[in-house]
Protein backbone atom coordinates (compact mmCIF):
# COMPACT_ATOMS: atom_id res chain seq x y z
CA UNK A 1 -5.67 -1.38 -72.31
CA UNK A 2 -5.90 -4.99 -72.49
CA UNK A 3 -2.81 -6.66 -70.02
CA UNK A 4 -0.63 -9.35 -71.76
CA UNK A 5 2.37 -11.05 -70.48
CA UNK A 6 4.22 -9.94 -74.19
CA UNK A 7 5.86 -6.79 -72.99
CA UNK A 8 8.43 -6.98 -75.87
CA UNK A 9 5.99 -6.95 -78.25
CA UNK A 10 3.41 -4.71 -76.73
CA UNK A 11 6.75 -2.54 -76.17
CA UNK A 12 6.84 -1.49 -80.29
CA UNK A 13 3.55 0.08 -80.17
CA UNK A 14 2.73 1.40 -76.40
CA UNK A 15 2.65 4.74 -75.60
CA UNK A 16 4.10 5.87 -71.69
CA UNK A 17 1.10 8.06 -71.71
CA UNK A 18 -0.74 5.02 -72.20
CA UNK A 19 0.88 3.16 -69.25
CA UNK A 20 0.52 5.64 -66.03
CA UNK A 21 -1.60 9.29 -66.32
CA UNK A 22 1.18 10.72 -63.87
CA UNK A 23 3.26 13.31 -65.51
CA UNK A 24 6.36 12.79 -63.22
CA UNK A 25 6.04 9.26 -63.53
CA UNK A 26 6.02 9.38 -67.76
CA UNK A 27 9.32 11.60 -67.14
CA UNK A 28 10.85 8.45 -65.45
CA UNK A 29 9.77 5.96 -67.97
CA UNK A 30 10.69 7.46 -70.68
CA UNK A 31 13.84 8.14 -69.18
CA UNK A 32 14.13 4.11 -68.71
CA UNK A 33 12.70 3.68 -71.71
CA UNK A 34 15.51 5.89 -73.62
CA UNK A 35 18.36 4.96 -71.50
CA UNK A 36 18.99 7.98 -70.26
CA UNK A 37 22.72 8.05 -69.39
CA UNK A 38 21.76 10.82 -66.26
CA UNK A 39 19.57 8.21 -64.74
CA UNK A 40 21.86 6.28 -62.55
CA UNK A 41 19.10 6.17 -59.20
CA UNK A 42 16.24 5.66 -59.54
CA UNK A 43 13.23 6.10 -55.87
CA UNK A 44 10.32 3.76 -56.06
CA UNK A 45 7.91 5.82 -53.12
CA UNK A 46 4.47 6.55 -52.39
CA UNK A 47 2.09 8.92 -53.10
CA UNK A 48 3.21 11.80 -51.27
CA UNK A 49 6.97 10.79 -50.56
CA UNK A 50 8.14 11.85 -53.80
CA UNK A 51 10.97 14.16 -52.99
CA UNK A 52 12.88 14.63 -56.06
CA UNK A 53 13.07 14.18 -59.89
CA UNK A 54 14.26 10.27 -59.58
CA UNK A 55 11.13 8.95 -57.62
CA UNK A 56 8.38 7.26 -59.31
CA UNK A 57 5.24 7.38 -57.17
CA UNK A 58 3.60 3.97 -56.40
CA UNK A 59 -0.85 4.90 -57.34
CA UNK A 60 -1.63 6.34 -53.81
CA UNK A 61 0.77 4.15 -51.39
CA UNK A 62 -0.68 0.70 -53.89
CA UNK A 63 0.79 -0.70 -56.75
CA UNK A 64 -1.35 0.36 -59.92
CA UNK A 65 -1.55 -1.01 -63.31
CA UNK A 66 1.76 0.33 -64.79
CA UNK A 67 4.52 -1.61 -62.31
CA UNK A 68 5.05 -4.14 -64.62
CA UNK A 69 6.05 -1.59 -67.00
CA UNK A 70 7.91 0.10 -64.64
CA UNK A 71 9.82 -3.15 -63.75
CA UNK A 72 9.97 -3.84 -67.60
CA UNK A 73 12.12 -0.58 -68.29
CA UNK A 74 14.44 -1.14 -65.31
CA UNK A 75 15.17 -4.56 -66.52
CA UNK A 76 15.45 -3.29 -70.06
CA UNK A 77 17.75 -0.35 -69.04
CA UNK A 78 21.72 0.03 -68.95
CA UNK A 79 22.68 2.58 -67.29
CA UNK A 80 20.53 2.47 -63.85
CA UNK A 81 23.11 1.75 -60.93
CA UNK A 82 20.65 1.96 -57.76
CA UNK A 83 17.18 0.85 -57.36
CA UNK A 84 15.80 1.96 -54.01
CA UNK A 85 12.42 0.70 -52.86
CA UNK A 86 10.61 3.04 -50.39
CA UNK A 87 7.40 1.21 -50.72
CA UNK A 88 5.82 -1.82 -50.82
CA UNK A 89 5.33 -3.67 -53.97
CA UNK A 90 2.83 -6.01 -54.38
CA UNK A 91 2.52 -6.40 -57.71
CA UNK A 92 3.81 -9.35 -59.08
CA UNK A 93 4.28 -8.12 -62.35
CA UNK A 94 6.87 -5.90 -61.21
CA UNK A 95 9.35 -8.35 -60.23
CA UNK A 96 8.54 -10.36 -62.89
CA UNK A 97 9.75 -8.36 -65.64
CA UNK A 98 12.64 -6.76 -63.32
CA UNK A 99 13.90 -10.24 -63.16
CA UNK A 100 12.89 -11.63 -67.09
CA UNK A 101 14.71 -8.58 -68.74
CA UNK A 102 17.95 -8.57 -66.64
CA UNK A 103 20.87 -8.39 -69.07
């Protein structure tokens, strides 16, 4: 999949299957995606931290090409309360859309 800084627009027509192959991790953007009203926390972890059904696992311990989808839906969502960061993200597209889609 070709990136583009349009997320709104690429948004209409993605698919969260298309975004991360990670089954847990399609649970958790969908969720975000939907805004699920039982999402309040959300766990950002690595690969092998994951401890329950709120964490979305960083690609082993590094930041692959779906954060700034991740940090799309979190902006985009309503209902998230807590964001918790238990690993390091590098990937500037992340915070970018966390911060662009703040409402």
């Amino acid at each position: 999949m070709e990136e583009s800084n349009n997320y709104d627009e690429l948004a209409k027509t993605i698919k969260i299957e298309d975004i991360t192959s990670y089954e847990y991790n399609q649970v958790i953007l969908q969720r975000l995606k939907d805004n699920d009203p039982t999402l309040k926390s959300l766990h950002i972890t690595g690969a092998g931290n994951d401890i329950d059904d709120i964490d979305y696992v960083t690609e082993d311990g590094v930041n692959g090409k779906d954060m700034g989808w991740l940090g799309y839906y979190i902006g985009q969502n309503t209902t998230l309360q807590e964001l918790d960061l238990l690993d390091t993200i590098i990937d500037r597209s992340f915070y970018k859309e966390l911060s662009r889609n703040i409402r």
